[in-house]
Every structure is written in structure tokens, then in C-alpha cells.
N, C-alpha and C. Protein backbone atom coordinates (compact mmCIF):
# COMPACT_ATOMS: atom_id res chain seq x y z
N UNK A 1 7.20 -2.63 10.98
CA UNK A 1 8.20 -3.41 11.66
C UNK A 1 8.15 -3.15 13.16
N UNK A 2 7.68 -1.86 13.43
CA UNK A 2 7.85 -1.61 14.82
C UNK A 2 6.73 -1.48 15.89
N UNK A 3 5.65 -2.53 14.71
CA UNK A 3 4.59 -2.74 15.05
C UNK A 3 5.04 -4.49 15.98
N UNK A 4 5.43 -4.86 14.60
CA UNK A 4 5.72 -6.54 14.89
C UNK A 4 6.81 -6.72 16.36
N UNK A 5 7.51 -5.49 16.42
CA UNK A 5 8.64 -5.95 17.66
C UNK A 5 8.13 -5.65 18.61
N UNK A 6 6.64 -4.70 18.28
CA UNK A 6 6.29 -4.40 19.80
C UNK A 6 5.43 -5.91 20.92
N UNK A 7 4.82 -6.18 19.52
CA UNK A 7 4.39 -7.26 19.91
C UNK A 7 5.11 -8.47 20.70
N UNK A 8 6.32 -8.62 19.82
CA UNK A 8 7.17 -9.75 20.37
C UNK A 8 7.44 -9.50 21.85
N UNK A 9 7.51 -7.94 21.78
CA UNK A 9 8.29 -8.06 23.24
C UNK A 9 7.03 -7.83 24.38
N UNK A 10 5.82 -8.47 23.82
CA UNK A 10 5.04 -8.87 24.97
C UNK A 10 4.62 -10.12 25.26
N UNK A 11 5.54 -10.70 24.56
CA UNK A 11 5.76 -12.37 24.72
C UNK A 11 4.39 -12.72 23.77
N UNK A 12 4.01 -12.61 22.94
CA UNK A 12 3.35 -12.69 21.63
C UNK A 12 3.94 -13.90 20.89
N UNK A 13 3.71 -14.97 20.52
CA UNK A 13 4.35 -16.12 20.18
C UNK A 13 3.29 -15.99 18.36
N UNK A 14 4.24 -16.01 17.62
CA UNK A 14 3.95 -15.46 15.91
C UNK A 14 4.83 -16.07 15.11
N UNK A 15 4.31 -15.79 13.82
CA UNK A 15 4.69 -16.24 12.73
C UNK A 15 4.95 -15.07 11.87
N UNK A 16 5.59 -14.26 10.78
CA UNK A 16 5.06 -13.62 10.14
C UNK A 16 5.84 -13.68 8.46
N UNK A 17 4.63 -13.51 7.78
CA UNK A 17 4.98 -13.90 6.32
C UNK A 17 4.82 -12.78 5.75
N UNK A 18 6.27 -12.53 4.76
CA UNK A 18 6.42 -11.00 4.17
C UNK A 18 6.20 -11.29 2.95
N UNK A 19 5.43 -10.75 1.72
CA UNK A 19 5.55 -10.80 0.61
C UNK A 19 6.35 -9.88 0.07
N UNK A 20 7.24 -10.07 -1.08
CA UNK A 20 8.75 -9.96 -1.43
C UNK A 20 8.45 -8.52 -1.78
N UNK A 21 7.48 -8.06 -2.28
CA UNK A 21 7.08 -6.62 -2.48
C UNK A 21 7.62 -6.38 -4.06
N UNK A 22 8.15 -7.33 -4.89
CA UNK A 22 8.32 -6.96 -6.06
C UNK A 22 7.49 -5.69 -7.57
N UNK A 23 8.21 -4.64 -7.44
CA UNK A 23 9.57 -5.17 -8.54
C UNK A 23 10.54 -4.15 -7.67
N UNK A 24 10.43 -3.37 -6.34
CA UNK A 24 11.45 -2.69 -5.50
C UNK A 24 11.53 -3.69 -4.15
N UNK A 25 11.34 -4.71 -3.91
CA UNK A 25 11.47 -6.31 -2.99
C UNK A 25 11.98 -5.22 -1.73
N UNK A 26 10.90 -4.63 -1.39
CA UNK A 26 11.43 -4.11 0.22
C UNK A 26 11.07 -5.31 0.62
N UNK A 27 9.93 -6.26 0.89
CA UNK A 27 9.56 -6.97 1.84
C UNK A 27 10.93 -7.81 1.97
N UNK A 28 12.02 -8.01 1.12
CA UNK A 28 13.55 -8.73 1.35
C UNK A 28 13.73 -7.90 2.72
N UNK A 29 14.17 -6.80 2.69
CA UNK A 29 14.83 -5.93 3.50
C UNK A 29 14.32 -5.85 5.19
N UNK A 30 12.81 -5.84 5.17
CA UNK A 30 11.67 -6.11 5.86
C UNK A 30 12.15 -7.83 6.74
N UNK A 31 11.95 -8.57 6.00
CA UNK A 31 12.29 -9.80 6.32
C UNK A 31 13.50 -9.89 7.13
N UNK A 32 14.43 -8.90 5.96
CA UNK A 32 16.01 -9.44 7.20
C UNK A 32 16.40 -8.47 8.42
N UNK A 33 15.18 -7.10 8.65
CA UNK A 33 15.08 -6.80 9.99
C UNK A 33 14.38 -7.48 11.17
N UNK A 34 13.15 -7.90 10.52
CA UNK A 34 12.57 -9.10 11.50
C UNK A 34 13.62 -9.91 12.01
N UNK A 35 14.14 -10.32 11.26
CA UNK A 35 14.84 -11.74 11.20
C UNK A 35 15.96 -11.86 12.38
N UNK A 36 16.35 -10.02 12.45
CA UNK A 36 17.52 -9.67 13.18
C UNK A 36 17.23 -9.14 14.22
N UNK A 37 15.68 -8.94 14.33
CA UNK A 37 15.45 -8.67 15.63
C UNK A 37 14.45 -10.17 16.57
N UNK A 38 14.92 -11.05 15.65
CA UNK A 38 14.45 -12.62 16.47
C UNK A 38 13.07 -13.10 16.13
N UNK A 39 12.53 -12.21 14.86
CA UNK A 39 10.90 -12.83 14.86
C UNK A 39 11.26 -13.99 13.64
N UNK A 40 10.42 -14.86 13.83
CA UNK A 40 10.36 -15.94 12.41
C UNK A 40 9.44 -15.38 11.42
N UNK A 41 10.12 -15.62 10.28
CA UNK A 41 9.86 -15.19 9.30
C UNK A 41 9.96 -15.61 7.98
N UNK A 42 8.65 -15.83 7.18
CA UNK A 42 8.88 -16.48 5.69
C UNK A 42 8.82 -15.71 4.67
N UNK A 43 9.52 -15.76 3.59
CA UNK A 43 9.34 -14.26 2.64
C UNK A 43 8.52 -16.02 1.47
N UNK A 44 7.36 -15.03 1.16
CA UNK A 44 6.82 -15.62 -0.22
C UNK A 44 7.05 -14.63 -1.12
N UNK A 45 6.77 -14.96 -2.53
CA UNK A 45 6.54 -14.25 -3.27
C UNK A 45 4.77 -13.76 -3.74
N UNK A 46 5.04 -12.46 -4.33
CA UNK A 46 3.82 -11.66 -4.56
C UNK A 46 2.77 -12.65 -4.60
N UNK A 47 3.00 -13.09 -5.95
CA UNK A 47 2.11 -14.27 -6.55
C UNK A 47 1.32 -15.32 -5.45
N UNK A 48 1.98 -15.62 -4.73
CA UNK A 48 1.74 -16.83 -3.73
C UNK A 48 0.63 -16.08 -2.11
N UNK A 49 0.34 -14.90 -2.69
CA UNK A 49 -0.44 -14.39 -1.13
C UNK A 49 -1.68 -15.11 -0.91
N UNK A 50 -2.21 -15.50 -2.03
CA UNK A 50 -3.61 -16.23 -2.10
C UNK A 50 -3.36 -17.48 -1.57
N UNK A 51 -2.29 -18.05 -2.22
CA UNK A 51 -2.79 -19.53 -1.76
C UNK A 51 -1.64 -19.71 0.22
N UNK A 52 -1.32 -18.58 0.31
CA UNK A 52 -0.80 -18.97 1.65
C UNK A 52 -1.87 -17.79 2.63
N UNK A 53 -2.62 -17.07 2.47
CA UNK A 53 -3.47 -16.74 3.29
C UNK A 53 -5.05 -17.25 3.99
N UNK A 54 -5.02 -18.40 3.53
CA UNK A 54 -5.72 -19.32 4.19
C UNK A 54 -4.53 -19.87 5.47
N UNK A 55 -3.29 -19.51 5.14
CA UNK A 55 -3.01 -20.04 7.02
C UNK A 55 -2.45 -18.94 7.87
N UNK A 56 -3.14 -17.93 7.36
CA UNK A 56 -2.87 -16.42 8.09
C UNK A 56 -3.81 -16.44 9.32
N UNK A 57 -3.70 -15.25 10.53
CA UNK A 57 -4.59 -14.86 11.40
C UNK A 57 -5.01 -13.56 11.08
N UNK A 58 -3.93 -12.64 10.39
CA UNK A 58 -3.78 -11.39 10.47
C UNK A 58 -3.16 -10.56 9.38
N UNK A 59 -3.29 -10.00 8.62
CA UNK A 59 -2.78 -9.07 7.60
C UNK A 59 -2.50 -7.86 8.08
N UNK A 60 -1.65 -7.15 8.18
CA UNK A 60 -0.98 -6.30 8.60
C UNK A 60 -0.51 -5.25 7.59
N UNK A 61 -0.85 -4.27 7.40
CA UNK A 61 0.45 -3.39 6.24
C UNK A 61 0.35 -2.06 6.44
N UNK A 62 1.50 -1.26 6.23
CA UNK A 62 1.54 0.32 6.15
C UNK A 62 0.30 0.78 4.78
N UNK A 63 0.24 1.97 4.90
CA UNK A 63 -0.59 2.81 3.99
C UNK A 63 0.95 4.01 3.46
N UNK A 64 0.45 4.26 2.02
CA UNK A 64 1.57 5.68 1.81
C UNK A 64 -0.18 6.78 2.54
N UNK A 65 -0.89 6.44 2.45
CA UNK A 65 -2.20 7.61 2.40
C UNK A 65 -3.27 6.92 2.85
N UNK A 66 -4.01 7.77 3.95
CA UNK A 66 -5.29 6.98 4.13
C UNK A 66 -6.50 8.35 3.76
N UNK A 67 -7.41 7.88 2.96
CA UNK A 67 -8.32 9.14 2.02
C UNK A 67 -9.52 9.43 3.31
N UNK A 68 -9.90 10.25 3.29
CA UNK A 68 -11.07 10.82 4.01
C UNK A 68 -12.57 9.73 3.91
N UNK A 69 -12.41 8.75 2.90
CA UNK A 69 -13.50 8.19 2.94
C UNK A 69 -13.23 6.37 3.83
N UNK A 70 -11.69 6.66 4.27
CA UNK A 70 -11.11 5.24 4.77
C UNK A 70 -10.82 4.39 3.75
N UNK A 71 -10.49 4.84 2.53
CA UNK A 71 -9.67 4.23 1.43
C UNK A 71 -8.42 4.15 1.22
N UNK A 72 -7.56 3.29 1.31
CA UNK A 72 -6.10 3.39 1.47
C UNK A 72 -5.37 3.62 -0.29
N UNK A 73 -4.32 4.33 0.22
CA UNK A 73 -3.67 4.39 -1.05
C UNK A 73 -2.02 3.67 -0.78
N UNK A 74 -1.66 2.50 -1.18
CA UNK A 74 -0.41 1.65 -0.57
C UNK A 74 0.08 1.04 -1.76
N UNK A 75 1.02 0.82 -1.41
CA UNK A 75 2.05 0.11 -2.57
C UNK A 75 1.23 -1.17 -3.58
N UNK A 76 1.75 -0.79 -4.75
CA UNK A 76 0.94 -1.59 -6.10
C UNK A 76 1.11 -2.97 -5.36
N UNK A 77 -0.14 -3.50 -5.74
CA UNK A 77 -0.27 -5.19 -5.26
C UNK A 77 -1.19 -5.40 -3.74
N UNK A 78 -1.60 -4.14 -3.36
CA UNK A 78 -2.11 -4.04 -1.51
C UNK A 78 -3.71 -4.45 -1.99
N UNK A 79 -4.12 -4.34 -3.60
CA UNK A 79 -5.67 -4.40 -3.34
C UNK A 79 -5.71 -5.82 -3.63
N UNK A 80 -4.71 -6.56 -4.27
CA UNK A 80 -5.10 -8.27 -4.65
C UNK A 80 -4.83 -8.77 -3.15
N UNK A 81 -3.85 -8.33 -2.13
CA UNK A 81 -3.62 -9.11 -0.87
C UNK A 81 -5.05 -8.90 0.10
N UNK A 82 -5.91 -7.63 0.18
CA UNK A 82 -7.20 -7.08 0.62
C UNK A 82 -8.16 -8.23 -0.22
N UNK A 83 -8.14 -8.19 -1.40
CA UNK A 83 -9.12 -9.19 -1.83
C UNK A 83 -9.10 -10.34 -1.11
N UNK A 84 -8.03 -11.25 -1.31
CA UNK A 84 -7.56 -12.54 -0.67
C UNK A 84 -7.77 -12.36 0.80
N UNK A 85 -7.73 -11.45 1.19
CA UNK A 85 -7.76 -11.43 2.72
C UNK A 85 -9.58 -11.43 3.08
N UNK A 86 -10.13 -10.53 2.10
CA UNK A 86 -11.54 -10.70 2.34
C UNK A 86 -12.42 -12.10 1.89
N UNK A 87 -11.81 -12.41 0.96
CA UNK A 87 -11.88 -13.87 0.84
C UNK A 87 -12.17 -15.02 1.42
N UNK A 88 -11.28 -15.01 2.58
CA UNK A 88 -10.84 -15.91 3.49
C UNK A 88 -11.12 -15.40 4.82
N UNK A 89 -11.77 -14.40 4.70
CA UNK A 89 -12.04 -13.85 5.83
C UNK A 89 -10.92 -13.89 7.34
N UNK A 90 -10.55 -13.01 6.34
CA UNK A 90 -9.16 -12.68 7.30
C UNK A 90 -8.99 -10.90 7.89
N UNK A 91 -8.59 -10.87 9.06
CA UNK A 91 -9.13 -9.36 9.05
C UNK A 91 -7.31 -8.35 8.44
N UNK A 92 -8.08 -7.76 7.76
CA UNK A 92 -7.30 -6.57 6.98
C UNK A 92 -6.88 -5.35 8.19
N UNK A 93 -5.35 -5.06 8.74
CA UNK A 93 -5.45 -4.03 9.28
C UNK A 93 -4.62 -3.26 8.79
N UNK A 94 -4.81 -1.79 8.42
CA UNK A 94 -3.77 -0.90 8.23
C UNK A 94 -3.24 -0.17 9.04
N UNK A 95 -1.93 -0.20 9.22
CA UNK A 95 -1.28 0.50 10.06
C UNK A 95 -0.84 2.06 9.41
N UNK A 96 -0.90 3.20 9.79
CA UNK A 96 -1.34 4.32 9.32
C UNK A 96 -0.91 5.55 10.73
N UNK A 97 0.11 6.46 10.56
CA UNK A 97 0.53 7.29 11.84
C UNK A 97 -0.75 8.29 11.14
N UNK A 98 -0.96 9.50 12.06
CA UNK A 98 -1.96 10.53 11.68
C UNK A 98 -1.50 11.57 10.83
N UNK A 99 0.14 11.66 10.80
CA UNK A 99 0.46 11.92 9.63
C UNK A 99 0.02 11.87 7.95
N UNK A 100 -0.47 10.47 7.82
CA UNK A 100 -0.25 9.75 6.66
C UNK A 100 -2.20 10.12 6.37
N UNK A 101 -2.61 10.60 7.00
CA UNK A 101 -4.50 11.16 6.79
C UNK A 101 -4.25 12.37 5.70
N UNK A 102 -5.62 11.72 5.02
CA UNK A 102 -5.37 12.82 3.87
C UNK A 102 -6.84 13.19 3.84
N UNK A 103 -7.20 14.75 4.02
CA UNK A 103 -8.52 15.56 3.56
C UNK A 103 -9.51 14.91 2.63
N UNK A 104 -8.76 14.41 1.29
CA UNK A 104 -9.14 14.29 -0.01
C UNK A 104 -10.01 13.12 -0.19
N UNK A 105 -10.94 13.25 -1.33
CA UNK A 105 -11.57 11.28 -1.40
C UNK A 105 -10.56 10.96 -2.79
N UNK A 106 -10.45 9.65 -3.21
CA UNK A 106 -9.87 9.07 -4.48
C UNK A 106 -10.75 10.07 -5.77
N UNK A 107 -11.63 10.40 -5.42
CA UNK A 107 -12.36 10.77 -7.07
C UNK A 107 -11.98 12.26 -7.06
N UNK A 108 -10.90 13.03 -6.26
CA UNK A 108 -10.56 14.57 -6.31
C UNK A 108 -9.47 13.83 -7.12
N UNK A 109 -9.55 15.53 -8.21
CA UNK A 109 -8.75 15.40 -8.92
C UNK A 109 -7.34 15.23 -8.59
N UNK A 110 -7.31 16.70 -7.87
CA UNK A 110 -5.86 15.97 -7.03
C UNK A 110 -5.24 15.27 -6.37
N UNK A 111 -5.57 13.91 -6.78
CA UNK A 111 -5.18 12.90 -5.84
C UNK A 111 -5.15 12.18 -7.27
N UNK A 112 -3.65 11.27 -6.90
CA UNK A 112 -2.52 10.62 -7.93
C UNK A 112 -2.40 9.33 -8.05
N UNK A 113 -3.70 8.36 -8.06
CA UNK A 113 -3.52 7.23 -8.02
C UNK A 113 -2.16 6.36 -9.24
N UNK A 114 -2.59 7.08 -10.27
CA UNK A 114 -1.54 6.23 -11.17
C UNK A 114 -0.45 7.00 -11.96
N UNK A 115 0.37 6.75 -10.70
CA UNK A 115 2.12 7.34 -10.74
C UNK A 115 2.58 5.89 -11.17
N UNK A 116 3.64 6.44 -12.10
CA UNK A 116 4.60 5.34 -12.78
C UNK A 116 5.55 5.56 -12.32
N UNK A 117 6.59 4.37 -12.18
CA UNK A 117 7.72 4.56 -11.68
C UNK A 117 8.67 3.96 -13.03
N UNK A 118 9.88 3.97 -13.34
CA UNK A 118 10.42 3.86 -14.44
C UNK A 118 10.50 2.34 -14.74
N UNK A 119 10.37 1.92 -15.96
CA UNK A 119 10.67 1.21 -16.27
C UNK A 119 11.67 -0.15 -16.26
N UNK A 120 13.01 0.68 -15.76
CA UNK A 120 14.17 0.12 -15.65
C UNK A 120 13.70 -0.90 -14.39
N UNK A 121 13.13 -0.60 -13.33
CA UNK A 121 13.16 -1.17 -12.47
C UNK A 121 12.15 -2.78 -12.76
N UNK A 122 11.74 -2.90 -13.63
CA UNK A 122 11.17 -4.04 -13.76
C UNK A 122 11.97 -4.88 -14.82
N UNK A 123 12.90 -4.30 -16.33
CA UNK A 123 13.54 -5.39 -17.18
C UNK A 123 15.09 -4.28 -17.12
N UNK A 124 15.78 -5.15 -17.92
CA UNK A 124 16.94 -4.69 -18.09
C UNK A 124 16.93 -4.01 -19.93
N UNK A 125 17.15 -2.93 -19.70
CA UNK A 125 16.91 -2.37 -21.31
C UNK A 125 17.50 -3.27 -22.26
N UNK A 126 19.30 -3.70 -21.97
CA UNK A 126 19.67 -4.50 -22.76
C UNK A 126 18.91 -5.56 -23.50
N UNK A 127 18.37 -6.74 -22.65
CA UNK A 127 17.72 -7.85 -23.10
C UNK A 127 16.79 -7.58 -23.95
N UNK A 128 15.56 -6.16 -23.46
CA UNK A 128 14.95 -5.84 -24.57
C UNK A 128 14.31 -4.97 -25.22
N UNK A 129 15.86 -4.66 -25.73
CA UNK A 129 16.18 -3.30 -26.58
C UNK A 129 15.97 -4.02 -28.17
N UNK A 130 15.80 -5.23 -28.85
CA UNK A 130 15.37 -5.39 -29.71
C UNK A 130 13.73 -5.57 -29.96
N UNK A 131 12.58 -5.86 -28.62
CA UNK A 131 11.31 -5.17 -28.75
C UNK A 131 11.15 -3.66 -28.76
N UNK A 132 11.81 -3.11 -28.84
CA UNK A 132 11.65 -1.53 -28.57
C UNK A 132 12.00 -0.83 -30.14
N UNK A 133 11.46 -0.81 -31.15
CA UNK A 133 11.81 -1.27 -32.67
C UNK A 133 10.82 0.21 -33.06
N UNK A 134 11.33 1.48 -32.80
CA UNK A 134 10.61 2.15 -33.37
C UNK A 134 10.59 2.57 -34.64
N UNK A 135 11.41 1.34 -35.32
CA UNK A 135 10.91 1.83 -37.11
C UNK A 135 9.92 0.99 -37.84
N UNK A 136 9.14 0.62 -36.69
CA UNK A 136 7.79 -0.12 -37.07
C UNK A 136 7.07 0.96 -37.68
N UNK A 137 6.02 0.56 -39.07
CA UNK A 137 5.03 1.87 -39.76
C UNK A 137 4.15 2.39 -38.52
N UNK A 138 3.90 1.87 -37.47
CA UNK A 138 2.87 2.48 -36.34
C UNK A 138 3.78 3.92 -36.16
N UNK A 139 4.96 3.80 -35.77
CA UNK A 139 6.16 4.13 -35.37
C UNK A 139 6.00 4.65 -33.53
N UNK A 140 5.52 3.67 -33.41
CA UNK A 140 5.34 3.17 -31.74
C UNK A 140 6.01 2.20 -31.39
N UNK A 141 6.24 1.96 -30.02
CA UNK A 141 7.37 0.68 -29.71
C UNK A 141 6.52 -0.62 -29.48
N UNK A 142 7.20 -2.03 -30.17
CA UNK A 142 6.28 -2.94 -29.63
C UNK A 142 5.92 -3.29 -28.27
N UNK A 143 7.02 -2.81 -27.25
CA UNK A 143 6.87 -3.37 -26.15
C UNK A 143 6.32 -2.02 -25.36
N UNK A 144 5.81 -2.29 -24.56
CA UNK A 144 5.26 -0.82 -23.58
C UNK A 144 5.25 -1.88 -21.85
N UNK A 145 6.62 -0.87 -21.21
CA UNK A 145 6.28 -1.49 -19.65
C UNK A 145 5.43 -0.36 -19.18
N UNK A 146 4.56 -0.93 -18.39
CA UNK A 146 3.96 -0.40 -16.99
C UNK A 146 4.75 -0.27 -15.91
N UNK A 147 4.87 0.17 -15.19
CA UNK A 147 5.15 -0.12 -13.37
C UNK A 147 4.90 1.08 -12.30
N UNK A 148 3.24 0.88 -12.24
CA UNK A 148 2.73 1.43 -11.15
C UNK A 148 2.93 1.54 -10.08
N UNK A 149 2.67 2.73 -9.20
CA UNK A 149 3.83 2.83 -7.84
C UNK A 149 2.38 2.39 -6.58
N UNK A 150 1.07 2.58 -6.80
CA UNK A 150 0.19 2.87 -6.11
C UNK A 150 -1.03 1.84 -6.34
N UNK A 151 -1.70 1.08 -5.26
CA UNK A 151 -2.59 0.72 -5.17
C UNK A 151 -3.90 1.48 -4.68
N UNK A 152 -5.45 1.43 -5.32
CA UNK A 152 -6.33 2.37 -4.33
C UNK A 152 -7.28 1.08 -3.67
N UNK A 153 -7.24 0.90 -1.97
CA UNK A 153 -7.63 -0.10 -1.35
C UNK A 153 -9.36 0.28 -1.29
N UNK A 154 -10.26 -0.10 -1.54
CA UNK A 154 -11.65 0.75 -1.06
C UNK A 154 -12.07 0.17 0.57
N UNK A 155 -12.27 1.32 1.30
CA UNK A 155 -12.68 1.08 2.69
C UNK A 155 -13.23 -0.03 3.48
N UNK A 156 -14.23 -0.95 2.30
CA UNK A 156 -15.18 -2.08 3.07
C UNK A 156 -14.18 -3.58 3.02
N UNK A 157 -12.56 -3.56 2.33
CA UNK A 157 -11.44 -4.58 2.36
C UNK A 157 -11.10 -4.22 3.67
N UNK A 158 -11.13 -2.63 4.53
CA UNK A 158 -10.20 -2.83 5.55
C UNK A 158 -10.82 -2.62 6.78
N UNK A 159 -10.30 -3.81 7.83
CA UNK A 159 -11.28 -4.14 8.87
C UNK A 159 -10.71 -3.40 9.76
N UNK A 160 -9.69 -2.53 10.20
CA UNK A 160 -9.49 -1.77 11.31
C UNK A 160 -7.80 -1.17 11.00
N UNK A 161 -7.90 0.42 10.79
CA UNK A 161 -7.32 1.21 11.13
C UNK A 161 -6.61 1.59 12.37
N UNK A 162 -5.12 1.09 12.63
CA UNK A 162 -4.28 1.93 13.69
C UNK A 162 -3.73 2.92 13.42
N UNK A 163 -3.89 3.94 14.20
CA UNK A 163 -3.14 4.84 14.40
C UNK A 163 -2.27 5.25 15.60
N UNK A 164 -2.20 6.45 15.96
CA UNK A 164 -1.20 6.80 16.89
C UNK A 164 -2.21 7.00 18.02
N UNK A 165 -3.33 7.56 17.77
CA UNK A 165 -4.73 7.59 18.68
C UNK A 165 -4.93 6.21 18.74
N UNK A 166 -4.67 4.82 18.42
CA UNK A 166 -5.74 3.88 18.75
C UNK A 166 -6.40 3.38 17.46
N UNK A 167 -7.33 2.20 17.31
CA UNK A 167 -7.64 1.80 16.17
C UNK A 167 -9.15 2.27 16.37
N UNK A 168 -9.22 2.08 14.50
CA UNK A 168 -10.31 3.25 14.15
C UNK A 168 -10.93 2.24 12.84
N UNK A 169 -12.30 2.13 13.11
CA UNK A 169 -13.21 1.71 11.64
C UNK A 169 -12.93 2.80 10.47
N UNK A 170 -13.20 1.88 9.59
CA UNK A 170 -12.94 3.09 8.41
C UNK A 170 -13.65 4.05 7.96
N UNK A 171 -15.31 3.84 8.89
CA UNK A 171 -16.12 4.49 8.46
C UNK A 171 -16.13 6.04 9.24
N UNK A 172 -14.85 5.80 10.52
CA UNK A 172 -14.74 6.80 11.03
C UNK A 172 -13.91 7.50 10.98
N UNK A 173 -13.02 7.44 9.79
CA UNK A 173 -11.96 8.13 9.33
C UNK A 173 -11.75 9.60 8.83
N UNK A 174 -12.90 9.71 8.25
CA UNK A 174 -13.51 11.04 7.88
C UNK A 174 -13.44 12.14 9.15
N UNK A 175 -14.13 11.63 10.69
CA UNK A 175 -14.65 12.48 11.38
C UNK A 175 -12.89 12.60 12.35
N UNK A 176 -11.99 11.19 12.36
CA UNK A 176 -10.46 11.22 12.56
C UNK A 176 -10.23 12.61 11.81
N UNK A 177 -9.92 12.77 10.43
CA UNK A 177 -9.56 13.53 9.57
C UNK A 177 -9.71 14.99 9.84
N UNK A 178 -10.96 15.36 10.36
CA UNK A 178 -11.85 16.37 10.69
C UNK A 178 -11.43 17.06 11.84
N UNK A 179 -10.86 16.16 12.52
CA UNK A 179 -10.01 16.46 14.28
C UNK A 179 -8.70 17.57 13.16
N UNK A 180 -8.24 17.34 12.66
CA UNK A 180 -6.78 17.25 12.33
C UNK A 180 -6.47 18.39 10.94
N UNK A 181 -7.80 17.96 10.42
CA UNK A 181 -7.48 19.46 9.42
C UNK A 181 -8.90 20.25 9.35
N UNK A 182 -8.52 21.43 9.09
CA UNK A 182 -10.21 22.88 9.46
C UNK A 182 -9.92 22.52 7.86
N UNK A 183 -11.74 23.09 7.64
CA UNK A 183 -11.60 23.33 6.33
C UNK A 183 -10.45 24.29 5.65
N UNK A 184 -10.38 25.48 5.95
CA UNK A 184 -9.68 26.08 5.31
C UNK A 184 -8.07 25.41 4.96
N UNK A 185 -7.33 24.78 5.13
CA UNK A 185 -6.98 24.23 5.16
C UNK A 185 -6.94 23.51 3.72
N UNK A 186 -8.04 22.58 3.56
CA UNK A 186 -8.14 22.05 2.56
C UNK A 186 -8.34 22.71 1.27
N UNK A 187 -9.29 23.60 1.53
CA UNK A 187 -9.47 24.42 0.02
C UNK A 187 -9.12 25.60 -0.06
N UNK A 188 -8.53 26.51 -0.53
CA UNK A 188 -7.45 27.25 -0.51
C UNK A 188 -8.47 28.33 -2.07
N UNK A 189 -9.02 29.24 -1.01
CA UNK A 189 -10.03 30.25 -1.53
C UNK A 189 -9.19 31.42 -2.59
N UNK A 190 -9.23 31.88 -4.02
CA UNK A 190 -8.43 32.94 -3.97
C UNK A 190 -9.30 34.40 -4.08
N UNK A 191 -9.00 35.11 -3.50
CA UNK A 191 -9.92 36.39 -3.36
C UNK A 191 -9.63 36.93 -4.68
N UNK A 192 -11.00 37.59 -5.37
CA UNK A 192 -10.92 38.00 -6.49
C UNK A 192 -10.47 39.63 -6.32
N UNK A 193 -9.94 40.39 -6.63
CA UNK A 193 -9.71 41.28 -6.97
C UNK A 193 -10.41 42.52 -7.67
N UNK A 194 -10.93 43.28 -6.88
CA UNK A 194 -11.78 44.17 -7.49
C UNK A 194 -11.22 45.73 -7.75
């Protein structure tokens, strides 16, 4: 957001289209700060990024994590808007403080691509609490929600990295990373005991 106001207030004449961010619809919330700080603004829904990014210039979005190999890790739904954006050849930028740099690549173990977030937030138990029938002979429930918290973006969707230094290819994210954490740091040796 405080990307978009900086802009405005250099007399930057824009458009900007929020997707609703469903099934936690920050991009609502998103929308009605724009809105209140004077930028125009269309909220689509998720679904609709494809067929309205053919009249985009620019894709814009935060990262929760940017990986050592320039792979983003961002809110579920960031790799279908990267597709569509590469698509259409639209340039992909992530906005990313140096905070948000992470040591790690996606294939370390410790790193959490698929966190669930509860259920509730996508149906209302009431409505369907009669699919949820565990005296079926499986004695499993018929219905099973998902609701993933995390998308993993791969590096060659995103065309330029900002940070607090300045914008950065993704291929140079690694040697960014490298400024900012020593090895030791990352791997955490335990002395054996003799």
C-alpha cells in the first residue's frame, strides 16, 4: 500500500486492481485504504485475474518470504496470478523489505510450504455438518476442506525484486541474502562432546 501512495504522490496517474484475496479477503481491506487515500481502485475477484490481466501494466505484490534461490513464498493464489502475468507478459514485481530474506531454498526441510489454516474460514460448519458423517464403514469424513495459507512462486515468474536497497533480479538474491546473513548463522553446528 505504501508502495502505491508513494507513487501517487509523484503525480503518477494509475489504476489499480486488487484481487479480493479470498477466503481471508484482505485485498477488501486493501481496496478501502487505497480508496481513502484517493487512488482508484477495482476489487475483482480471485477467479477473474486471468481474464482482467491482459489490461494490466504491472503486477505488484508483497512476499510473506523471499528463498535464497529468488523464490517467493506469498499468500495461496500468488502462483496462478505469476502464471497469468507470465502469460501475458506482464512484468511480475515483488515487493519484499530485507527483513522478509530467507537463507533457505524451498527443497530444505525446514521450510513450510503447506501450512493449513482452519477450516472454518472457508464454510460454515453448520451447513455442512451433515457431510461430515463419520459413521460411514471407511469411518472417515465424506467431506475433507483444504485451506492452504502459502503459495511457492519459482524465481523465472518474477521479473524484479524491491527491496529497501533498491530492485534486485532474482538471480541475485542469493548473493542479497549473503550480505545479510554469515553462514554460521544459518546452520547451527552442535559440538559433540567428548
Amino acid at each position: 500500500m505504501e508502495f502505491l501512495c508513494a507513487a501517487k504522490e509523484k503525480k503518477r496517474s494509475f489504476r489499480v486492481f486488487v484481487a479480493e484475496g479470498a477466503p481471508r479477503y484482505q485485498g477488501h481491506a486493501l481496496a478501502k485504504e487505497l480508496v481513502a487515500r484517493g487512488l482508484q481502485t477495482t476489487v475483482i475477484t480471485d477467479s477473474a485475474v486471468f481474464a482482467i490481466i491482459s489490461r494490466v501494466n504491472m503486477v505488484v505484490v508483497g512476499a510473506h518470504t523471499v528463498m535464497a534461490n529468488g523464490g517467493v513464498i506469498a499468500p495461496v493464489g500468488m502462483n496462478m496470478v505469476a502464471l497469468a502475468a507470465q502469460r501475458h507478459a506482464v512484468p511480475f514485481v515483488v515487493l519484499a523489505g530485507t527483513h522478509k530474506l530467507c537463507p533457505l531454498y524451498p527443497h530444505n526441510p525446514e521450510v513450510l510450504l503447506n501450512e493449513l489454516k482452519s477450516p472454518a474460514e472457508l464454510l460454515d460448519f453448520g451447513e455442512f455438518s451433515d457431510c461430515l458423517d463419520f459413521g460411514s464403514s471407511s469411518g472417515s469424513p465424506l467431506l475433507h476442506v483444504v485451506n492452504p495459507a502459502f503459495d511457492y512462486v519459482p524465481p523465472n515468474l518474477v521479473s524484479l525484486f524491491i527491496t529497501d536497497t533498491g530492485g534486485h533480479n532474482a538471480s541475485f538474491m542469493y548473493r542479497l541474502i549473503a550480505d545479510y546473513y554469515s553462514a554460521d548463522d544459518i546452520v547451527v553446528k552442535q559440538k559433540s562432546i567428548s
